[in-house]
C-alpha atoms as a PDB file:
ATOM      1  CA  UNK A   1      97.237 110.761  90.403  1.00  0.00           C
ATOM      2  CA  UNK A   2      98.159 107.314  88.684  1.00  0.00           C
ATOM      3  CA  UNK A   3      98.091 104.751  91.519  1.00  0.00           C
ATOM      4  CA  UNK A   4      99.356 101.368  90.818  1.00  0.00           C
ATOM      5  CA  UNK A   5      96.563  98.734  91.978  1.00  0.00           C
ATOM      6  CA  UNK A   6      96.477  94.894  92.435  1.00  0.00           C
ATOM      7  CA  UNK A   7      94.642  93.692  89.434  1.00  0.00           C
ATOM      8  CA  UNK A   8      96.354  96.046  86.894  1.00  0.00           C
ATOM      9  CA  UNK A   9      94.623  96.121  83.390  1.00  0.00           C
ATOM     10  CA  UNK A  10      96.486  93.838  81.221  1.00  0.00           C
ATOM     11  CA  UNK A  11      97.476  91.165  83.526  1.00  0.00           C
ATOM     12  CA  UNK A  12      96.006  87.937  84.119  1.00  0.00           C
ATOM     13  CA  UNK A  13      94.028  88.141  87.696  1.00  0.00           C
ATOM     14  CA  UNK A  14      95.668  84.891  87.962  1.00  0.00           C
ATOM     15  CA  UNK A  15      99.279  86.490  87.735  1.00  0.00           C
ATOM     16  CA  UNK A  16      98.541  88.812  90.447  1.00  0.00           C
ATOM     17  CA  UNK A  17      98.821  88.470  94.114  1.00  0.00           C
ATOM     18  CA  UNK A  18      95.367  89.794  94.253  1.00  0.00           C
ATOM     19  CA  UNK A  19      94.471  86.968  91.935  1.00  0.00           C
ATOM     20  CA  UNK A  20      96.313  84.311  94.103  1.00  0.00           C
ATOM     21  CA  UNK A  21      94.814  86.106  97.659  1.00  0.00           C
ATOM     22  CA  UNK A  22      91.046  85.342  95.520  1.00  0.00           C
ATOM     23  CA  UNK A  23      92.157  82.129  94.950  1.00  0.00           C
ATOM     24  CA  UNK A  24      92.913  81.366  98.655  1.00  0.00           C
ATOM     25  CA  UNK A  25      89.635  82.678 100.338  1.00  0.00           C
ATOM     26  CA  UNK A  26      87.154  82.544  97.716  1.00  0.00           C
ATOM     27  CA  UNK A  27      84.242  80.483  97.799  1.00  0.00           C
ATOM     28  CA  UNK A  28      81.378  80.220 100.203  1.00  0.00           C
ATOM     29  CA  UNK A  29      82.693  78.997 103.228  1.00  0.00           C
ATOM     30  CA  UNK A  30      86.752  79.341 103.497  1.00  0.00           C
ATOM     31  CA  UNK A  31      86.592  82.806 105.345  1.00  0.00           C
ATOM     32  CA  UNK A  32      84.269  81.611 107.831  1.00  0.00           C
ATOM     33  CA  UNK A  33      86.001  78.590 108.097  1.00  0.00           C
ATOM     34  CA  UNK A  34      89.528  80.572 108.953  1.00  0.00           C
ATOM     35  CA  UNK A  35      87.619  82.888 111.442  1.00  0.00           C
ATOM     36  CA  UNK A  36      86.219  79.844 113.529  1.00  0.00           C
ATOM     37  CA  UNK A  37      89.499  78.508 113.629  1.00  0.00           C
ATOM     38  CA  UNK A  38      90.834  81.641 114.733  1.00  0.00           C
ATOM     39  CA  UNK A  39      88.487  82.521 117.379  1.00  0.00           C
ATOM     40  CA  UNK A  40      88.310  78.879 118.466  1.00  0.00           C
ATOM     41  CA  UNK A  41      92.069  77.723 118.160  1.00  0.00           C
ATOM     42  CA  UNK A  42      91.824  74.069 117.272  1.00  0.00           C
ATOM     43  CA  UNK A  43      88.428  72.526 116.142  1.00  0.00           C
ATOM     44  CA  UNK A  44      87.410  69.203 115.100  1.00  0.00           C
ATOM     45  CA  UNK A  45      84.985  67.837 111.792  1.00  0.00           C
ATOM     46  CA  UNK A  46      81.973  67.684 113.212  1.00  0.00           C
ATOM     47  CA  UNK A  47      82.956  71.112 115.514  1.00  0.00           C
ATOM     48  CA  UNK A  48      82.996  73.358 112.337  1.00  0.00           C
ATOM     49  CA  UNK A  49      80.308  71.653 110.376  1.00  0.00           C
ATOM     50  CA  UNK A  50      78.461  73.073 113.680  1.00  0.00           C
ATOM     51  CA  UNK A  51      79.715  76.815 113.570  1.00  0.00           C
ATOM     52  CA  UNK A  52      79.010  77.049 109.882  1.00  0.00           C
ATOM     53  CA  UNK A  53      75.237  75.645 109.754  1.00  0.00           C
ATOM     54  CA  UNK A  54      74.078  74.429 106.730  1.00  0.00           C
ATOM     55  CA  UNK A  55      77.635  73.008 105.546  1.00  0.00           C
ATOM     56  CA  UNK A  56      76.759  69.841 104.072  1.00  0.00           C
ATOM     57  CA  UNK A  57      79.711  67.079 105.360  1.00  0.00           C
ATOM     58  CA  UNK A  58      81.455  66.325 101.798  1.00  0.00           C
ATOM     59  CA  UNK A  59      81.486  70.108 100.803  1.00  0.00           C
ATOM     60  CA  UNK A  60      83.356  70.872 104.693  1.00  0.00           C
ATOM     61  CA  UNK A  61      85.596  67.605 103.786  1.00  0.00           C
ATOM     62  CA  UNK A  62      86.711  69.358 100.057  1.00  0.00           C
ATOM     63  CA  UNK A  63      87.310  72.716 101.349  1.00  0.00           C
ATOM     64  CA  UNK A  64      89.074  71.260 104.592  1.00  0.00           C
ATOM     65  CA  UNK A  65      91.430  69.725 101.638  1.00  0.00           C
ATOM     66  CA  UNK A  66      91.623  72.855  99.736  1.00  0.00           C
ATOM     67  CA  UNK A  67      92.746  74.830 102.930  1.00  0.00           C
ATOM     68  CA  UNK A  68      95.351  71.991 103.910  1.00  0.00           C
ATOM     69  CA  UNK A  69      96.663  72.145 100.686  1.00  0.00           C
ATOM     70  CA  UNK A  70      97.151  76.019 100.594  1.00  0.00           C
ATOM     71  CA  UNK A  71      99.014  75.741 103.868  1.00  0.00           C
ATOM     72  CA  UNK A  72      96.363  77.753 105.919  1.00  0.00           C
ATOM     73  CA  UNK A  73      95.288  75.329 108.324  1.00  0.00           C
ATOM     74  CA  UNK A  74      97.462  72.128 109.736  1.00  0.00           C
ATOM     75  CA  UNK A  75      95.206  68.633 110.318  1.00  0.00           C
ATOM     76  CA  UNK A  76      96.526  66.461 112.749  1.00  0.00           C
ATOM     77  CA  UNK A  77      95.380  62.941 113.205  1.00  0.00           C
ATOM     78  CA  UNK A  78      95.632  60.960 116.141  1.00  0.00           C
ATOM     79  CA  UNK A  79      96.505  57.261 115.510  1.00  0.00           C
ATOM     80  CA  UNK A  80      93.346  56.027 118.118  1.00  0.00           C
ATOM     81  CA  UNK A  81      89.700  54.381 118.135  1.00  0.00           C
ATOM     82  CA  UNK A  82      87.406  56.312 116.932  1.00  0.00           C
ATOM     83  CA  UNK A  83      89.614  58.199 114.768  1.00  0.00           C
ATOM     84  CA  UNK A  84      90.139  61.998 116.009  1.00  0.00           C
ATOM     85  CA  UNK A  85      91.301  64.696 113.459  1.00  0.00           C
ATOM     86  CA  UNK A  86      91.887  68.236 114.834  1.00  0.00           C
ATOM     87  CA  UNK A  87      92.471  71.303 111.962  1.00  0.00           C
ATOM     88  CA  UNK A  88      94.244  74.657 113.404  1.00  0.00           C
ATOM     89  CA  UNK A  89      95.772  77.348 111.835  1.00  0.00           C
ATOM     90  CA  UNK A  90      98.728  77.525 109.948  1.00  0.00           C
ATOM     91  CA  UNK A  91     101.146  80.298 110.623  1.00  0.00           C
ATOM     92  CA  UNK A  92     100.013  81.074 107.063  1.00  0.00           C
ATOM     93  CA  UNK A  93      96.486  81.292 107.793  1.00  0.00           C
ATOM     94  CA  UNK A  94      97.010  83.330 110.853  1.00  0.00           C
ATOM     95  CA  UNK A  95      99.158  85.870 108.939  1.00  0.00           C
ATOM     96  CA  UNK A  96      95.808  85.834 106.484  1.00  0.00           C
ATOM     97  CA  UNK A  97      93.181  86.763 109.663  1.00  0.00           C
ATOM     98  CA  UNK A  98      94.345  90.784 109.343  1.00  0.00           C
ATOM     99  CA  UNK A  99      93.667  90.830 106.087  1.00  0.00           C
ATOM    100  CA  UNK A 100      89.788  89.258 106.613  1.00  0.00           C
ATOM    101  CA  UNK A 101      89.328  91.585 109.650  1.00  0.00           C
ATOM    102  CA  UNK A 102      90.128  94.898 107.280  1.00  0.00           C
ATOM    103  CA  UNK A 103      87.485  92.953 104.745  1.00  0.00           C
ATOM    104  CA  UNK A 104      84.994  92.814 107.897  1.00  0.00           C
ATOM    105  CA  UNK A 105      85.583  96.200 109.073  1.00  0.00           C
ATOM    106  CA  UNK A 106      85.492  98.098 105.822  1.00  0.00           C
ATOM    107  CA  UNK A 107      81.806  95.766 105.019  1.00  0.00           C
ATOM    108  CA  UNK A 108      80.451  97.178 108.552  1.00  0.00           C
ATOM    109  CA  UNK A 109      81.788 100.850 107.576  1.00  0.00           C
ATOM    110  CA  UNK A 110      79.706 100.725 104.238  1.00  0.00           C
ATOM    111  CA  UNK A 111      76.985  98.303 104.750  1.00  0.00           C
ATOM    112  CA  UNK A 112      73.437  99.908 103.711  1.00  0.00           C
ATOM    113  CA  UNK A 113      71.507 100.479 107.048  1.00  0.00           C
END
């Protein structure tokens, strides 16, 4: 049985839409960052630095700008002393949440005991 996959042999990852899925959620922190959002509907800065720990402030600020610029999460800044900036989902990045929950759910069916 010859069953076509995602990252065919011969093609650039990068030319795949398992490539450009990679290039979405890779990296340390970018799933986590989608699931507190999801669970959590709207957070603030200083809100997810919190539910990811040891996030230092600059590396949340970059990937806060990566995400924003793949269209998964919206920012929203409130023109007020002391500034307030609020990051949700994107109907993009919600459409991606299945997609990490199958990732979850197949790591917890094979996971070494």
């Amino acid at each position: 049985m010859n069953e076509e996959t995602c990252a065919p042999s011969g093609v650039a990852l990068n030319d795949t839409g398992f490539g450009y899925t990679l290039s979405l959620i890779g990296g340390k922190y970018k799933m986590l960052i989608l699931y507190a959002l999801a669970e959590n509907k709207v957070l603030r800065h200083n809100e997810l630095k919190r539910h990811l720990g040891g996030i230092a402030f600059k590396t949340l600020s970059v990937v806060l700008k990566e995400l924003e610029a793949d269209a998964l999460i919206i920012r929203k800044e409130y023109p007020q002393v002391p500034p307030k900036v609020e990051y949700f989902l994107s109907s993009k990045g919600v459409s991606l949440i299945p997609v990490l929950h199958t990732l979850c759910e197949w790591g917890e069916r094979h996971q070494p005991v």
